[in-house]
PDB file of N, CA and C in Angstrom:
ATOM      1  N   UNK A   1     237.290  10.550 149.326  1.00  0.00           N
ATOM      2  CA  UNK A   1     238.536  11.269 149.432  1.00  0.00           C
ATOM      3  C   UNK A   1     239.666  10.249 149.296  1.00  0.00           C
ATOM      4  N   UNK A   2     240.617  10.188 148.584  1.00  0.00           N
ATOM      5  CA  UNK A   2     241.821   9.443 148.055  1.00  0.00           C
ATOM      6  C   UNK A   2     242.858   9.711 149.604  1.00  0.00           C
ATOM      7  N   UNK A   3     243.785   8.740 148.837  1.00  0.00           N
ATOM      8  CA  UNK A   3     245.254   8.965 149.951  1.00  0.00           C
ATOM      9  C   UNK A   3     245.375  10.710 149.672  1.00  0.00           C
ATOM     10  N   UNK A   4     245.790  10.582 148.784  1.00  0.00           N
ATOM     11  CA  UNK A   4     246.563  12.324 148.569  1.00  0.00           C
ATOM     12  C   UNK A   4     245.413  13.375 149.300  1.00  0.00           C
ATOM     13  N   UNK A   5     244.568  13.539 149.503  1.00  0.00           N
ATOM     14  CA  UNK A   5     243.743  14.289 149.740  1.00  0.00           C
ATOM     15  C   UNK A   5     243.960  13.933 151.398  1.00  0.00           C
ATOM     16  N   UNK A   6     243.490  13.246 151.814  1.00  0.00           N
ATOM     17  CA  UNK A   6     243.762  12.884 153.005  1.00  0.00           C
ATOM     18  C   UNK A   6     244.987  13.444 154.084  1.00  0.00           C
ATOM     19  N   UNK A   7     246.286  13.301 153.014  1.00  0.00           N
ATOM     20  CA  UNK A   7     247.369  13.577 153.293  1.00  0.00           C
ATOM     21  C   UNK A   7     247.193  15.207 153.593  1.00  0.00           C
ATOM     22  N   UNK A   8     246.663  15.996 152.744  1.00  0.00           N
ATOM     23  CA  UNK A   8     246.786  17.078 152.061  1.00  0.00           C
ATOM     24  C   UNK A   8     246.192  18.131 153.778  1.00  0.00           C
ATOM     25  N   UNK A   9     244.842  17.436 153.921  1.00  0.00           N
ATOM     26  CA  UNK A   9     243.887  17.785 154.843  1.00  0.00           C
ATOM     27  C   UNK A   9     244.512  17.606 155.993  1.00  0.00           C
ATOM     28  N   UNK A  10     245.274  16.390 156.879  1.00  0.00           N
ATOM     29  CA  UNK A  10     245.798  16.030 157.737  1.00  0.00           C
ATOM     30  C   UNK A  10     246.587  16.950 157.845  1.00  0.00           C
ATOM     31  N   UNK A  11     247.741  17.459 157.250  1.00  0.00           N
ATOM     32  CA  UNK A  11     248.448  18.292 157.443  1.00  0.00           C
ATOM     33  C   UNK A  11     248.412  19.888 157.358  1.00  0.00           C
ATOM     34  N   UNK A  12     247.051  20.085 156.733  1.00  0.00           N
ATOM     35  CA  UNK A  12     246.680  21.775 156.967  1.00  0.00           C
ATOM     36  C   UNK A  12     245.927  21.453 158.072  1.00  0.00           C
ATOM     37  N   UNK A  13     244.880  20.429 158.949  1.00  0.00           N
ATOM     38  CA  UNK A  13     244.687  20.574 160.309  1.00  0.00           C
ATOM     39  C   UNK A  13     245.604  21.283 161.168  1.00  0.00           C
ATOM     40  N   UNK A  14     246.548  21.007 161.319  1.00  0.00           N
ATOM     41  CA  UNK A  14     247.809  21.195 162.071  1.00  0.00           C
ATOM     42  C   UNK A  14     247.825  22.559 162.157  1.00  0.00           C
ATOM     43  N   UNK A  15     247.464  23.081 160.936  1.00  0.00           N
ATOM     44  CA  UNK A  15     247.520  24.868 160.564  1.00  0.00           C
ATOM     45  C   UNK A  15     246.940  25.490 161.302  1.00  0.00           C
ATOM     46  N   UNK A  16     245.639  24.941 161.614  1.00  0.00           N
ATOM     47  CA  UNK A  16     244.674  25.888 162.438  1.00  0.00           C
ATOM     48  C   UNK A  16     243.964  26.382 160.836  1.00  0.00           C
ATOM     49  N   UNK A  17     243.820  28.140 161.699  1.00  0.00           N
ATOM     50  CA  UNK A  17     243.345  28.873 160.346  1.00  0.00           C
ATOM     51  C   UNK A  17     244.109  29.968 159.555  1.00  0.00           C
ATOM     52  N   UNK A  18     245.601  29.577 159.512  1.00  0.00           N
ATOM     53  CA  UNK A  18     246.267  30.040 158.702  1.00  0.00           C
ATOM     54  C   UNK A  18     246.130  29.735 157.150  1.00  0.00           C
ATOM     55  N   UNK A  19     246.262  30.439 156.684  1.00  0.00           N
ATOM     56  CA  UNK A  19     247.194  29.780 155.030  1.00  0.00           C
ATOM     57  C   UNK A  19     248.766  29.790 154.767  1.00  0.00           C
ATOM     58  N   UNK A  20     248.556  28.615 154.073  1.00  0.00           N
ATOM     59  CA  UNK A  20     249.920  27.660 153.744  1.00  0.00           C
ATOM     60  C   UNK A  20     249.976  27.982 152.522  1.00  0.00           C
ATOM     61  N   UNK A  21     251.059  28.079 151.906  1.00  0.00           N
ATOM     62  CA  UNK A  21     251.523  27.251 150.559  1.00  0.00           C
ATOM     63  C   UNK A  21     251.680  26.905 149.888  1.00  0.00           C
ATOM     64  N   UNK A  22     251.293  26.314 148.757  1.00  0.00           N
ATOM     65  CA  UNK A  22     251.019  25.221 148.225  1.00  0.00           C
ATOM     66  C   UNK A  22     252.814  24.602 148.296  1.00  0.00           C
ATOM     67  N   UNK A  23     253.740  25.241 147.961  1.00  0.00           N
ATOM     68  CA  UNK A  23     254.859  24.267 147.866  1.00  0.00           C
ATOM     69  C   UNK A  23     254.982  23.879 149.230  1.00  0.00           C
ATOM     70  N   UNK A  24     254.460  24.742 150.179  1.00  0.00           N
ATOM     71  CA  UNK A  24     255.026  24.289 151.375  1.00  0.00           C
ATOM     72  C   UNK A  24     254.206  22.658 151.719  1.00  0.00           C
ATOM     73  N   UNK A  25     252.895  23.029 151.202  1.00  0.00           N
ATOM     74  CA  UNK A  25     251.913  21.904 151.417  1.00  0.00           C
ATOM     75  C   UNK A  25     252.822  20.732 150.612  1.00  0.00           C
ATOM     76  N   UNK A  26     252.776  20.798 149.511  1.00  0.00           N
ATOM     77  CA  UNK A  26     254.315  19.714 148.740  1.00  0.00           C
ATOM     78  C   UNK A  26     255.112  19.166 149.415  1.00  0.00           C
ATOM     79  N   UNK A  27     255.597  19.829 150.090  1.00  0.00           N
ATOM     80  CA  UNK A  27     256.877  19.643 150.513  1.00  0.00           C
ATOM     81  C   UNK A  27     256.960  18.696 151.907  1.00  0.00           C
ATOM     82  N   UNK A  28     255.970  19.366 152.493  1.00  0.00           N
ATOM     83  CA  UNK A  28     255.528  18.597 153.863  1.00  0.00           C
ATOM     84  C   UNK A  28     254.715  17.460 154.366  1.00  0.00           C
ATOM     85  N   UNK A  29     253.581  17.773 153.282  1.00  0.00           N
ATOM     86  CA  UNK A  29     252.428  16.472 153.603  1.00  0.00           C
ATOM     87  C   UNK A  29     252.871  15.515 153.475  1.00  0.00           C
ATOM     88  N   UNK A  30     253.485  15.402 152.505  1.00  0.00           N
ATOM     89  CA  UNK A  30     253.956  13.895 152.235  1.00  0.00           C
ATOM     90  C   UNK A  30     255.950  13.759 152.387  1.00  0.00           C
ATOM     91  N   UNK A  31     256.300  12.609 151.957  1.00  0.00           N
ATOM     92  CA  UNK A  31     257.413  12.109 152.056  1.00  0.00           C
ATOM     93  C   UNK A  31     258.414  13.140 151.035  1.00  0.00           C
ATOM     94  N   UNK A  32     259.669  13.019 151.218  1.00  0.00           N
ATOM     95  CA  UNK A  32     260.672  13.598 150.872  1.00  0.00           C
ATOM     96  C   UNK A  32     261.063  13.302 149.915  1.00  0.00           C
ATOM     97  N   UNK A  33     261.105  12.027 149.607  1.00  0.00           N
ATOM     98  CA  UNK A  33     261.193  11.299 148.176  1.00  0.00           C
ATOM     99  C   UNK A  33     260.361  11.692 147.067  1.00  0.00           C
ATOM    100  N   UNK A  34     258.967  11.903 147.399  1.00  0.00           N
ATOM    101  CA  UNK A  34     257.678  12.396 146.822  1.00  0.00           C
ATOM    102  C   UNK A  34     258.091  13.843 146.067  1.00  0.00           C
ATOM    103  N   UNK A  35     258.474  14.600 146.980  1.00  0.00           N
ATOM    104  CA  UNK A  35     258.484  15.847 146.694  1.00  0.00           C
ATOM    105  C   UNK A  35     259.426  15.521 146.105  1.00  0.00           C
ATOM    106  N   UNK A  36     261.175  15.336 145.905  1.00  0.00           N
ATOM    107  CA  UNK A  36     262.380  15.289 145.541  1.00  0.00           C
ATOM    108  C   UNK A  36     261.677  15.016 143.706  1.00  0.00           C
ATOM    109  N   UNK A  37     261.091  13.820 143.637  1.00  0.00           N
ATOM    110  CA  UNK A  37     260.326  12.962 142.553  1.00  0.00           C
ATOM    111  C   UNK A  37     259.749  14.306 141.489  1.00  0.00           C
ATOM    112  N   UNK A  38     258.784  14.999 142.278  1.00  0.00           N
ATOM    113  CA  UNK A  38     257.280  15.633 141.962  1.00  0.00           C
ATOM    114  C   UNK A  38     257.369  17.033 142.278  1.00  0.00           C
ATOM    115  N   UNK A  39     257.988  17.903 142.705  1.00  0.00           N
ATOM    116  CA  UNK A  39     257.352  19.286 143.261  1.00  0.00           C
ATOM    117  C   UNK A  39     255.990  19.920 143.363  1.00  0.00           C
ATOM    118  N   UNK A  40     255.668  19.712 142.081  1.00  0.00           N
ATOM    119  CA  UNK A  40     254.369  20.011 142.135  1.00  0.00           C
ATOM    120  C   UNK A  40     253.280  19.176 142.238  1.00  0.00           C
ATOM    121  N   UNK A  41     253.690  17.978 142.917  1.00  0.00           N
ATOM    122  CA  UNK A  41     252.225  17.000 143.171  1.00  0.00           C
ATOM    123  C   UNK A  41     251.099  17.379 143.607  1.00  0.00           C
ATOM    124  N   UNK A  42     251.240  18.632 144.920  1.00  0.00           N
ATOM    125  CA  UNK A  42     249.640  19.029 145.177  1.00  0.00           C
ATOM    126  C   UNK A  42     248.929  19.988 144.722  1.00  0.00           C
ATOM    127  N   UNK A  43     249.681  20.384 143.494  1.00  0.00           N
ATOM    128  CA  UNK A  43     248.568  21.415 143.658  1.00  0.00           C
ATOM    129  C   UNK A  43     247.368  21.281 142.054  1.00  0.00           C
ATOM    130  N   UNK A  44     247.257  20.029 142.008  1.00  0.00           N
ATOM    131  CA  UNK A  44     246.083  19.090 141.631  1.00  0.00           C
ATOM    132  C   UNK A  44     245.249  18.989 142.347  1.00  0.00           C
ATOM    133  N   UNK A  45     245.674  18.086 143.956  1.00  0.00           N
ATOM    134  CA  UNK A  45     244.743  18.007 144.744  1.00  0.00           C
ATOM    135  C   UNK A  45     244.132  18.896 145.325  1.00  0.00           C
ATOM    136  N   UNK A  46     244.940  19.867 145.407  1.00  0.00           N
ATOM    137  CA  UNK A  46     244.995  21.161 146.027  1.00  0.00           C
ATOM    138  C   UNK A  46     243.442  21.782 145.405  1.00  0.00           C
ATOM    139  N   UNK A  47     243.373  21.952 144.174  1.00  0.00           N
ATOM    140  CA  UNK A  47     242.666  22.560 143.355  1.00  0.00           C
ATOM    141  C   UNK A  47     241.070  21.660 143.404  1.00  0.00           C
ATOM    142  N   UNK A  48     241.660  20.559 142.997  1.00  0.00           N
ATOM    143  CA  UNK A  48     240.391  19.452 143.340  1.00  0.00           C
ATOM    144  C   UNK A  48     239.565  19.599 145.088  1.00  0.00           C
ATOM    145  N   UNK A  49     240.313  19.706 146.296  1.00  0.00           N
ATOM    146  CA  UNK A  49     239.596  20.136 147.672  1.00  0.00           C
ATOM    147  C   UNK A  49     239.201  21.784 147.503  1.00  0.00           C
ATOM    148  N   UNK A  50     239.549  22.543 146.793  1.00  0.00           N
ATOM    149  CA  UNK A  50     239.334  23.661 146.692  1.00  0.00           C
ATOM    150  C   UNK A  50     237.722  23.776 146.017  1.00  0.00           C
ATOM    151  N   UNK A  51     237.849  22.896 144.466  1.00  0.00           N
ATOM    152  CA  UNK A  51     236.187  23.039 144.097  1.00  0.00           C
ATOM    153  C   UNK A  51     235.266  22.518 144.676  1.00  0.00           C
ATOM    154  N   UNK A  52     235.955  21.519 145.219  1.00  0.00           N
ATOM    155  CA  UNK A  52     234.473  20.493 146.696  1.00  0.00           C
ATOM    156  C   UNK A  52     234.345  21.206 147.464  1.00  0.00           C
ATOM    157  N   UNK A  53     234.722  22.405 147.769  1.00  0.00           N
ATOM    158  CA  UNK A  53     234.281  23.076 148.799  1.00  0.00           C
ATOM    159  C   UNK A  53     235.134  22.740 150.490  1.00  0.00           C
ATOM    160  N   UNK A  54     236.303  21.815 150.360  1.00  0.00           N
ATOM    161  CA  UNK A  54     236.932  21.214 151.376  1.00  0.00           C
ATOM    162  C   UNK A  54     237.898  22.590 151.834  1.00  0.00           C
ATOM    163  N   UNK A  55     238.676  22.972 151.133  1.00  0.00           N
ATOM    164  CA  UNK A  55     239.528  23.897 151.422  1.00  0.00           C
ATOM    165  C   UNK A  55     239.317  25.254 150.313  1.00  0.00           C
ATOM    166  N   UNK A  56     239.662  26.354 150.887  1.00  0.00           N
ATOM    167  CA  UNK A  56     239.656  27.778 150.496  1.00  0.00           C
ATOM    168  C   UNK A  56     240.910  28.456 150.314  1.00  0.00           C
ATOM    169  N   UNK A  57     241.031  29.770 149.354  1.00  0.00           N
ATOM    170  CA  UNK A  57     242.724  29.920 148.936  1.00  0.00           C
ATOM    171  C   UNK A  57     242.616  31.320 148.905  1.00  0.00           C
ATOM    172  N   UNK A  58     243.079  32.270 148.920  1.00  0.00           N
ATOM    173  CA  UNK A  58     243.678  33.902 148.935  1.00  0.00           C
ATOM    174  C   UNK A  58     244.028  33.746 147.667  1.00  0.00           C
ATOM    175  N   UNK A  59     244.233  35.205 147.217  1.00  0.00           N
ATOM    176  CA  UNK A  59     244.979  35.529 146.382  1.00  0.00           C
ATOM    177  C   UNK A  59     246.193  35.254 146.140  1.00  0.00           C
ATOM    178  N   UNK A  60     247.129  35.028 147.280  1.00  0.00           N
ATOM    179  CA  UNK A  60     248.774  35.069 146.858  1.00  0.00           C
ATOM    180  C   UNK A  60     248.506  33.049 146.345  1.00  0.00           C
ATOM    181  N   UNK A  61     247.469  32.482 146.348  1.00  0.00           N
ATOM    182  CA  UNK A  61     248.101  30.868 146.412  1.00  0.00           C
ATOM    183  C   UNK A  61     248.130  30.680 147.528  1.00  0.00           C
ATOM    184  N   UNK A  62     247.626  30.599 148.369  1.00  0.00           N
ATOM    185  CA  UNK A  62     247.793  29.859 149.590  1.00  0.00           C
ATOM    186  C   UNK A  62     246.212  29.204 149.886  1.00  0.00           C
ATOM    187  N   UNK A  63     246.496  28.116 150.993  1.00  0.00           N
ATOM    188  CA  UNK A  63     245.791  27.093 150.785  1.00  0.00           C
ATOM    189  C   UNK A  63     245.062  27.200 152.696  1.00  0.00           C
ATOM    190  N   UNK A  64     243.675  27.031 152.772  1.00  0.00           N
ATOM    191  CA  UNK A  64     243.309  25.879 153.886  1.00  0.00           C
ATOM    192  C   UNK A  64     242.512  25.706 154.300  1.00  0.00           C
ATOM    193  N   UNK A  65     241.828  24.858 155.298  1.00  0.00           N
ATOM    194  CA  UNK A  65     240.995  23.818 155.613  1.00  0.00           C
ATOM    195  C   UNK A  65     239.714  25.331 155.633  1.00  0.00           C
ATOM    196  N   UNK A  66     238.553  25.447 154.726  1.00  0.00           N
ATOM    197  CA  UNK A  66     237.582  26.029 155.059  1.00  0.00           C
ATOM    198  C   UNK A  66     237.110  25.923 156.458  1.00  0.00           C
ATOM    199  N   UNK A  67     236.936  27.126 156.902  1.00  0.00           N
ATOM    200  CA  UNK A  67     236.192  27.339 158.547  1.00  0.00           C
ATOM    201  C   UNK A  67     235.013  26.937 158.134  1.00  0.00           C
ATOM    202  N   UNK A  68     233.925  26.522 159.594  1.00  0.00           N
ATOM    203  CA  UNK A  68     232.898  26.161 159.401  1.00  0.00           C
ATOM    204  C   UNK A  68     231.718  27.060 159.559  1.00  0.00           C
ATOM    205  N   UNK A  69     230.926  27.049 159.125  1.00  0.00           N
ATOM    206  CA  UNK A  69     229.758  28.807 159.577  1.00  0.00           C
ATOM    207  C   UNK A  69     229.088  27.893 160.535  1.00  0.00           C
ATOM    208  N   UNK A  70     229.205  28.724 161.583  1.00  0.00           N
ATOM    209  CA  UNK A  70     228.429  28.029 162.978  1.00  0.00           C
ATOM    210  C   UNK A  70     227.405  28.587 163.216  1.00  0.00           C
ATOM    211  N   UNK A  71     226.831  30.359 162.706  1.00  0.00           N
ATOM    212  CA  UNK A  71     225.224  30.598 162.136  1.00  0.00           C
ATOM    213  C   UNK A  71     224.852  30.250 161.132  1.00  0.00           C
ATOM    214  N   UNK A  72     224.204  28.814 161.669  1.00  0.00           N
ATOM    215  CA  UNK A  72     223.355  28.470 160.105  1.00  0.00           C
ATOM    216  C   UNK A  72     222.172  28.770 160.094  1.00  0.00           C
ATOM    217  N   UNK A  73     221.821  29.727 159.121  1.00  0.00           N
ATOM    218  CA  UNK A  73     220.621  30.215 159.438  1.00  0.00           C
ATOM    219  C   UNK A  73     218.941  29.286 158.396  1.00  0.00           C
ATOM    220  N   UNK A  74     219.315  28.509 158.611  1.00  0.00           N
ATOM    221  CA  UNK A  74     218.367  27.085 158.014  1.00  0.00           C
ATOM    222  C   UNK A  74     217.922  26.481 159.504  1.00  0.00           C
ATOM    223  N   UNK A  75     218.190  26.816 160.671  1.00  0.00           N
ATOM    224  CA  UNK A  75     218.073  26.366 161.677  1.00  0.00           C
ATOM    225  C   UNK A  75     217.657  27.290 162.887  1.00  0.00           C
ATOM    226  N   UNK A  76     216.636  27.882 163.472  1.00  0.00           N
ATOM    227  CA  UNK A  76     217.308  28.812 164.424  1.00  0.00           C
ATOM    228  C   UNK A  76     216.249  28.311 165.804  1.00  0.00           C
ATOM    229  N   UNK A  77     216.071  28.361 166.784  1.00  0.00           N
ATOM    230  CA  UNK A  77     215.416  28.038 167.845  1.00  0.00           C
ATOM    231  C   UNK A  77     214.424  29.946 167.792  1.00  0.00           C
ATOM    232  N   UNK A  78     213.255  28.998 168.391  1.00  0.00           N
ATOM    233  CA  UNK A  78     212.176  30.302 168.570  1.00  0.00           C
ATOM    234  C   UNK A  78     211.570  30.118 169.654  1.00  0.00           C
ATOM    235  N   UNK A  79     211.470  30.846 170.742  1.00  0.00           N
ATOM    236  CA  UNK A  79     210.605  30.779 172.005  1.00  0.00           C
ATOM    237  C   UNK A  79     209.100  30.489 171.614  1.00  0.00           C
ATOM    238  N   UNK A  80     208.366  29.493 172.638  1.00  0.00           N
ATOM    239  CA  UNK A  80     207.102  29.632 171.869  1.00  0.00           C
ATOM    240  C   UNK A  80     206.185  30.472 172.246  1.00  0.00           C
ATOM    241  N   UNK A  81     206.891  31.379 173.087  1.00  0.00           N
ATOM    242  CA  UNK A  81     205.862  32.422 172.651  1.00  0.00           C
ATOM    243  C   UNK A  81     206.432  33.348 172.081  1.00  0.00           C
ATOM    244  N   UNK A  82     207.575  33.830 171.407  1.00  0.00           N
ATOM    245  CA  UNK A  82     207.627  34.531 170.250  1.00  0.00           C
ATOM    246  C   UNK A  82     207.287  34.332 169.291  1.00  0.00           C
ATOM    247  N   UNK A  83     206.854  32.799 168.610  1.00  0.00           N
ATOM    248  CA  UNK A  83     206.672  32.434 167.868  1.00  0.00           C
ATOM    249  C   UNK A  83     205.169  32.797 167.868  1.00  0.00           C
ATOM    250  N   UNK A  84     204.584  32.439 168.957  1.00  0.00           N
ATOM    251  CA  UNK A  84     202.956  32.946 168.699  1.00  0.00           C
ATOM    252  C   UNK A  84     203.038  34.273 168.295  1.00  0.00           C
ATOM    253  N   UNK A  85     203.695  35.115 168.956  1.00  0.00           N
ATOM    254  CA  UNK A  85     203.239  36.842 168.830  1.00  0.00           C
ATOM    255  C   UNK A  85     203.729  37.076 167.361  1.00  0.00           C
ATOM    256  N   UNK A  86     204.593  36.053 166.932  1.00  0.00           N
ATOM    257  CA  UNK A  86     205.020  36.225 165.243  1.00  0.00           C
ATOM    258  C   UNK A  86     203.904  35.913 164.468  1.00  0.00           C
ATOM    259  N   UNK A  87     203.198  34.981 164.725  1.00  0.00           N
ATOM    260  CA  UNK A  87     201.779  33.864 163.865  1.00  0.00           C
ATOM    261  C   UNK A  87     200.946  35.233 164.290  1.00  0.00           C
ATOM    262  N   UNK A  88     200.511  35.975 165.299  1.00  0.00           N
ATOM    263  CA  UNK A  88     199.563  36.632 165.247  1.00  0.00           C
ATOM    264  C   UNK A  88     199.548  37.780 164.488  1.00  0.00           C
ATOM    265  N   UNK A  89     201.192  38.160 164.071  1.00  0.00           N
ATOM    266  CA  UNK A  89     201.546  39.613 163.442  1.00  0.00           C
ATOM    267  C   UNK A  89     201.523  39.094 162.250  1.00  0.00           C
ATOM    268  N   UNK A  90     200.822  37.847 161.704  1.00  0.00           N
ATOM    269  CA  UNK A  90     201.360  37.556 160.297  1.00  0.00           C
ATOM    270  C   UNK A  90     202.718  37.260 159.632  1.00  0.00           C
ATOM    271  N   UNK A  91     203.694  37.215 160.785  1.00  0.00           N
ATOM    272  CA  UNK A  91     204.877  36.929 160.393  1.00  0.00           C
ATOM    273  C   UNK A  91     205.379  35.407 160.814  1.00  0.00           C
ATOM    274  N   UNK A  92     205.805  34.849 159.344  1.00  0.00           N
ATOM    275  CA  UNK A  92     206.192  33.321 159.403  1.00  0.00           C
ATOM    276  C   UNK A  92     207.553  33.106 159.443  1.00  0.00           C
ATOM    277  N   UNK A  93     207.986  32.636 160.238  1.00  0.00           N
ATOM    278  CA  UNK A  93     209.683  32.579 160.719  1.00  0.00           C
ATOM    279  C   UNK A  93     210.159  30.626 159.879  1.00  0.00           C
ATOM    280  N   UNK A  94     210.757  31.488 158.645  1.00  0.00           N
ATOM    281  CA  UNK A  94     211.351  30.346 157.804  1.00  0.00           C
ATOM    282  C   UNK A  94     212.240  29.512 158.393  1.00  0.00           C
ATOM    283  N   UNK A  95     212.387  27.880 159.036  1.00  0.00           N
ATOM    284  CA  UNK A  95     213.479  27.054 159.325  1.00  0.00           C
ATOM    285  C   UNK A  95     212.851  27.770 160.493  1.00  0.00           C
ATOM    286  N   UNK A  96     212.297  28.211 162.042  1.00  0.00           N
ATOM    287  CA  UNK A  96     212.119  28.020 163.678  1.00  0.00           C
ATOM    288  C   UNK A  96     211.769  26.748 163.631  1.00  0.00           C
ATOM    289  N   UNK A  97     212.127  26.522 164.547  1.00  0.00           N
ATOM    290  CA  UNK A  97     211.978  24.945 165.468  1.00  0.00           C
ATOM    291  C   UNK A  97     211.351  25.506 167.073  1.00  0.00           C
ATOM    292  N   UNK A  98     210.110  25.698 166.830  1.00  0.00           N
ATOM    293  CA  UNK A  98     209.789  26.292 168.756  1.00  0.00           C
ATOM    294  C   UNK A  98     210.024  24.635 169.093  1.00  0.00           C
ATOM    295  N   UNK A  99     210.241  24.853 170.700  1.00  0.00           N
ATOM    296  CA  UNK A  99     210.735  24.035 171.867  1.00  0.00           C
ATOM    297  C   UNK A  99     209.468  23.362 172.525  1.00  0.00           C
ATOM    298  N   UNK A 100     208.739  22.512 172.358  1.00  0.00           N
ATOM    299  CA  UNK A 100     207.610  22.103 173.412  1.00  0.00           C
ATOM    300  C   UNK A 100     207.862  21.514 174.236  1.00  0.00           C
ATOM    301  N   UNK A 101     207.298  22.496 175.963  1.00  0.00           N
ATOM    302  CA  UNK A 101     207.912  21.683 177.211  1.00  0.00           C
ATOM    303  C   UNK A 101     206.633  21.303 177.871  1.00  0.00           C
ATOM    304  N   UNK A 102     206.965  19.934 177.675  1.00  0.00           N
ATOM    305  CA  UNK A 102     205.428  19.686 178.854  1.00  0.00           C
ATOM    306  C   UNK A 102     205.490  19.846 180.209  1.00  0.00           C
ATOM    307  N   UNK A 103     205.009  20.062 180.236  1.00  0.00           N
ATOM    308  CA  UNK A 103     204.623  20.919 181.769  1.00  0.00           C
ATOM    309  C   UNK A 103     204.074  19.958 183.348  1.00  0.00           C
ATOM    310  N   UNK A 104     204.413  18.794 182.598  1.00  0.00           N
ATOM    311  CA  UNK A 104     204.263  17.473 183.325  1.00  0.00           C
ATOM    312  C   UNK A 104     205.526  16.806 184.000  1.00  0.00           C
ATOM    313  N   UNK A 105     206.127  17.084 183.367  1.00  0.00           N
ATOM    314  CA  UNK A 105     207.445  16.578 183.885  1.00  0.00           C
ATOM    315  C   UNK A 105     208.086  16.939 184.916  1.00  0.00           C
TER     316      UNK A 105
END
């Protein structure tokens, strides 16, 4: 990730999970001079964090930091004994991680 990108990200943090902008993103991320210079400096970068998958945009043009999916379902915890009564029904639970507790401890 470059300066500009950096810049870009730092300052839609701030957003939360609104959308911004893009001139506003211009205008703000960086220096005053920048923008005065450039108006449209970000929305290069803009476009570039958008295809990496960094940031997401609406319809009107507006810009920001993609939320994160917190069900990832590549991952899920399985009791181990649901997991048995699953193995006995013939059913294989893709990505479970059962828990082994020794019983020693």
């Amino acid at each position: 990730m470059d300066a500009d990108e950096r810049e870009i990200v730092h300052f839609l943090q701030t957003w939360g999970s609104s959308f911004v902008n893009a001139k506003e993103i211009a205008r703000r991320a960086s220096t005053k001079k920048r923008f005065s210079e450039d108006p449209d400096w970000a929305k290069p970068v803009l476009m570039r964090l958008a295809e990496n998958g960094i940031l997401e945009s609406d319809t009107s043009g507006r810009y920001r930091i993609k939320p994160e999916n917190k069900h990832d379902k590549a991952h899920r915890w399985v009791s181990p004994d649901i997991n048995q009564i699953l193995k006995e029904g013939g059913v294989e639970v893709e990505g479970a991680h059962p828990i082994n507790i020794d019983e020693d401890i």
